[in-house]
Structures are given as structure tokens and as C-alpha cells.
C-alpha atoms as a PDB file:
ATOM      1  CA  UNK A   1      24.100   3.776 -58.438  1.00  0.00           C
ATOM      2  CA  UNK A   2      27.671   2.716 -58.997  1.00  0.00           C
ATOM      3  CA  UNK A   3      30.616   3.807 -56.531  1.00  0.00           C
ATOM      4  CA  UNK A   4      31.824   7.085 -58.454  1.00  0.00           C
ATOM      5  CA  UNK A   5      27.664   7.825 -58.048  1.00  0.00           C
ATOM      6  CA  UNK A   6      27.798   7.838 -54.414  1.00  0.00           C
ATOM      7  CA  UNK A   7      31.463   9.180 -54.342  1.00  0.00           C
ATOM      8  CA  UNK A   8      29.724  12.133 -55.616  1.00  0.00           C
ATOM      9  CA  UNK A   9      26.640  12.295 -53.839  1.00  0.00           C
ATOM     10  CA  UNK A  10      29.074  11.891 -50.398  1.00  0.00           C
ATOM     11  CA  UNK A  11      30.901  14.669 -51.021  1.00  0.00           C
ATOM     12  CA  UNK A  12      28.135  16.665 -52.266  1.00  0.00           C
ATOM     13  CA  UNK A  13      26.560  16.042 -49.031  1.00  0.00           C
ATOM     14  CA  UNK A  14      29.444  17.068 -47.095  1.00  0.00           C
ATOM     15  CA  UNK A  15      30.478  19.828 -49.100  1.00  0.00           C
ATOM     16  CA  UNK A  16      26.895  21.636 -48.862  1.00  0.00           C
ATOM     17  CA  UNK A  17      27.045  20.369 -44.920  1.00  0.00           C
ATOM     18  CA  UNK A  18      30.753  22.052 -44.342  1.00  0.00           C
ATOM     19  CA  UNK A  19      29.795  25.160 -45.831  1.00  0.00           C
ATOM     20  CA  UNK A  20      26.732  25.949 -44.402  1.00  0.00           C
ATOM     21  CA  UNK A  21      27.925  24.564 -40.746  1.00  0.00           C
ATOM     22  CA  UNK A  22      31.418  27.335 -41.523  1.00  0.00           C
ATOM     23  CA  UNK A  23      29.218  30.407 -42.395  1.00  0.00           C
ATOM     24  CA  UNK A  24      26.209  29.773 -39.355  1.00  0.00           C
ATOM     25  CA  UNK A  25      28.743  29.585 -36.800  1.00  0.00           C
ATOM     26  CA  UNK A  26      31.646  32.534 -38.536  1.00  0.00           C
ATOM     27  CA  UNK A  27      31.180  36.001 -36.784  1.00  0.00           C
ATOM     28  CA  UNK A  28      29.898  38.082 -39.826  1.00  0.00           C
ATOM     29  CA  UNK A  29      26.764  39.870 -40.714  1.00  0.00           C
ATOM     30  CA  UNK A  30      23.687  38.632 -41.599  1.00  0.00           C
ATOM     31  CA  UNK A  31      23.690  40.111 -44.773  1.00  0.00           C
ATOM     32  CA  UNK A  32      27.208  38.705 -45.683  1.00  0.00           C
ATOM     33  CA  UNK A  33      26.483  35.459 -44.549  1.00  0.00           C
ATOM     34  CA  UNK A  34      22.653  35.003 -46.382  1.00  0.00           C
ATOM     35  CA  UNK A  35      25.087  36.440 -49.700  1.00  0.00           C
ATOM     36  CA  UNK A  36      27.792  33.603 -49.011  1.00  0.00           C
ATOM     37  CA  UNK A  37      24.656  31.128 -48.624  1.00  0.00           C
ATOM     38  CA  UNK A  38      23.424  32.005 -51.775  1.00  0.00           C
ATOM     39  CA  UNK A  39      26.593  31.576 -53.119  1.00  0.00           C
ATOM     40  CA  UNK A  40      27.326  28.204 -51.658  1.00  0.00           C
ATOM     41  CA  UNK A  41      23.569  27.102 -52.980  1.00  0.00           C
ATOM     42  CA  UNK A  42      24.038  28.308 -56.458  1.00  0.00           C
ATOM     43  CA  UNK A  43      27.110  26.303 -56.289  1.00  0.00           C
ATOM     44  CA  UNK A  44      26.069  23.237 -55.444  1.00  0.00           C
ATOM     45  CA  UNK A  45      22.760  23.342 -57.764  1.00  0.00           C
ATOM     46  CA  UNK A  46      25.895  23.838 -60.384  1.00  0.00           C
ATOM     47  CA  UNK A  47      27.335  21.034 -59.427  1.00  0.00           C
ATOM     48  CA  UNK A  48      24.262  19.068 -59.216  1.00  0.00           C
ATOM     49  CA  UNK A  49      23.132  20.062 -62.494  1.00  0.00           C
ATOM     50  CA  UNK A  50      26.535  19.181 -63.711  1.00  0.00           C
ATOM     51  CA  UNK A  51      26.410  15.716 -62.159  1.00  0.00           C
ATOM     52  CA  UNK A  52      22.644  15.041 -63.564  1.00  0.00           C
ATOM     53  CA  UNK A  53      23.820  16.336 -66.753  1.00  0.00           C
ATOM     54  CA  UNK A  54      26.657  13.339 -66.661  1.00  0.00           C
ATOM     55  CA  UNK A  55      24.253  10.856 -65.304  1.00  0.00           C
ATOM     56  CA  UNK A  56      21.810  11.764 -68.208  1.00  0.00           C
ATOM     57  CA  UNK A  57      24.408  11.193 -70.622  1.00  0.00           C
ATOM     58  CA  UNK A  58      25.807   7.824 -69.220  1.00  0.00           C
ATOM     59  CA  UNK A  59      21.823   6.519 -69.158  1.00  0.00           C
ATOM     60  CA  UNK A  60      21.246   7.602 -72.781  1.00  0.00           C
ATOM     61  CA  UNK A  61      24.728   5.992 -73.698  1.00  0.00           C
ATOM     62  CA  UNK A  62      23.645   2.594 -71.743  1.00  0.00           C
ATOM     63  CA  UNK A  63      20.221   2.862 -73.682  1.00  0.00           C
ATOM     64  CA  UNK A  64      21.547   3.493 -76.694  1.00  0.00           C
ATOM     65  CA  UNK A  65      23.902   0.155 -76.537  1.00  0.00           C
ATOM     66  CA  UNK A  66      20.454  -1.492 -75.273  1.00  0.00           C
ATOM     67  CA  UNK A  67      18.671  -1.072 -78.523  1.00  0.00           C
ATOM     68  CA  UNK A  68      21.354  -1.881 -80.506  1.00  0.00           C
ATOM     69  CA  UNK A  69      22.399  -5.448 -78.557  1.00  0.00           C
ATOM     70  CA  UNK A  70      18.615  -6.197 -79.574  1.00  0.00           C
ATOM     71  CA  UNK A  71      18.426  -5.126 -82.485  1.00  0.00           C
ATOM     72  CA  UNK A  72      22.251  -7.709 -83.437  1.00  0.00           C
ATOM     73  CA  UNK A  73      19.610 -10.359 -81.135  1.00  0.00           C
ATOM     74  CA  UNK A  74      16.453 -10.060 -83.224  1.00  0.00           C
ATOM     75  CA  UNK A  75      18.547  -9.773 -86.786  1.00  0.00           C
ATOM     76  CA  UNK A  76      20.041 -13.063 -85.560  1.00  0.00           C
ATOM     77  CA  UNK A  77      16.786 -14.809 -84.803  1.00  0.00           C
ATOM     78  CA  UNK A  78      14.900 -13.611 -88.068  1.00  0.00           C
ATOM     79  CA  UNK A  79      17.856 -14.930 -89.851  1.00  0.00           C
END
């Protein structure tokens, strides 16, 4: 994992940590704080998605120049 990876992953982390640590302790319902948990878990599982959607895309990119570096090798040795 590169350093934007576990940029992301940090403040993921600490985002998901902050938010549920700020609604257990804030003096509200239980009903308004298991909707603002919900809320804050439907967020991050966006942003997760979001971030596995870029990852997926950077790995098929990487593959993609993969196949064709050895494809330029093995036209170069059957030549």
C-alpha cells in the first residue's frame, strides 16, 4: 500500500473513531444517536466503497500496463 493508501485508511480510521466516540458520549436520545450512527456508518461504507472503487481502478490500470510491457518483451524476443 503506497502512502496516499494509508493516508486514507488513517483518516478513515479516525474519522469513524471521532464520530462514534462524539455521539456515545453527547447527551441525546437513544433513538437520535443509533439514527446519527447509522448515518456516520453509511458514510463511511461510502467512502470505503469509494476508496475500493479507486483502488480497483489503479490495480486494473497497473495490470493493464503489465500485459502490455510483456507483450513489447515477448514481440522483441520472437523477433
Amino acid at each position: 500500500m503506497d502512502n496516499s493508501g494509508k493516508v486514507l485508511s488513517a483518516l478513515l480510521i479516525g474519522a469513524a473513531a471521532g464520530a462514534i466516540t462524539g455521539l456515545l458520549l453527547a447527551p441525546e436520545s437513544g433513538d437520535k444517536t443509533r439514527r446519527k450512527l447509522n448515518k456516520s456508518a453509511k458514510d463511511l461504507m461510502d467512502d470505503l466503497e469509494d476508496a475500493w472503487e479507486d483502488s480497483a481502478e489503479k490495480i486494473k490500470d497497473l495490470a493493464d500496463s503489465a500485459v502490455e510491457e510483456i507483450e513489447k518483451y515477448n514481440k522483441k524476443i520472437n523477433s
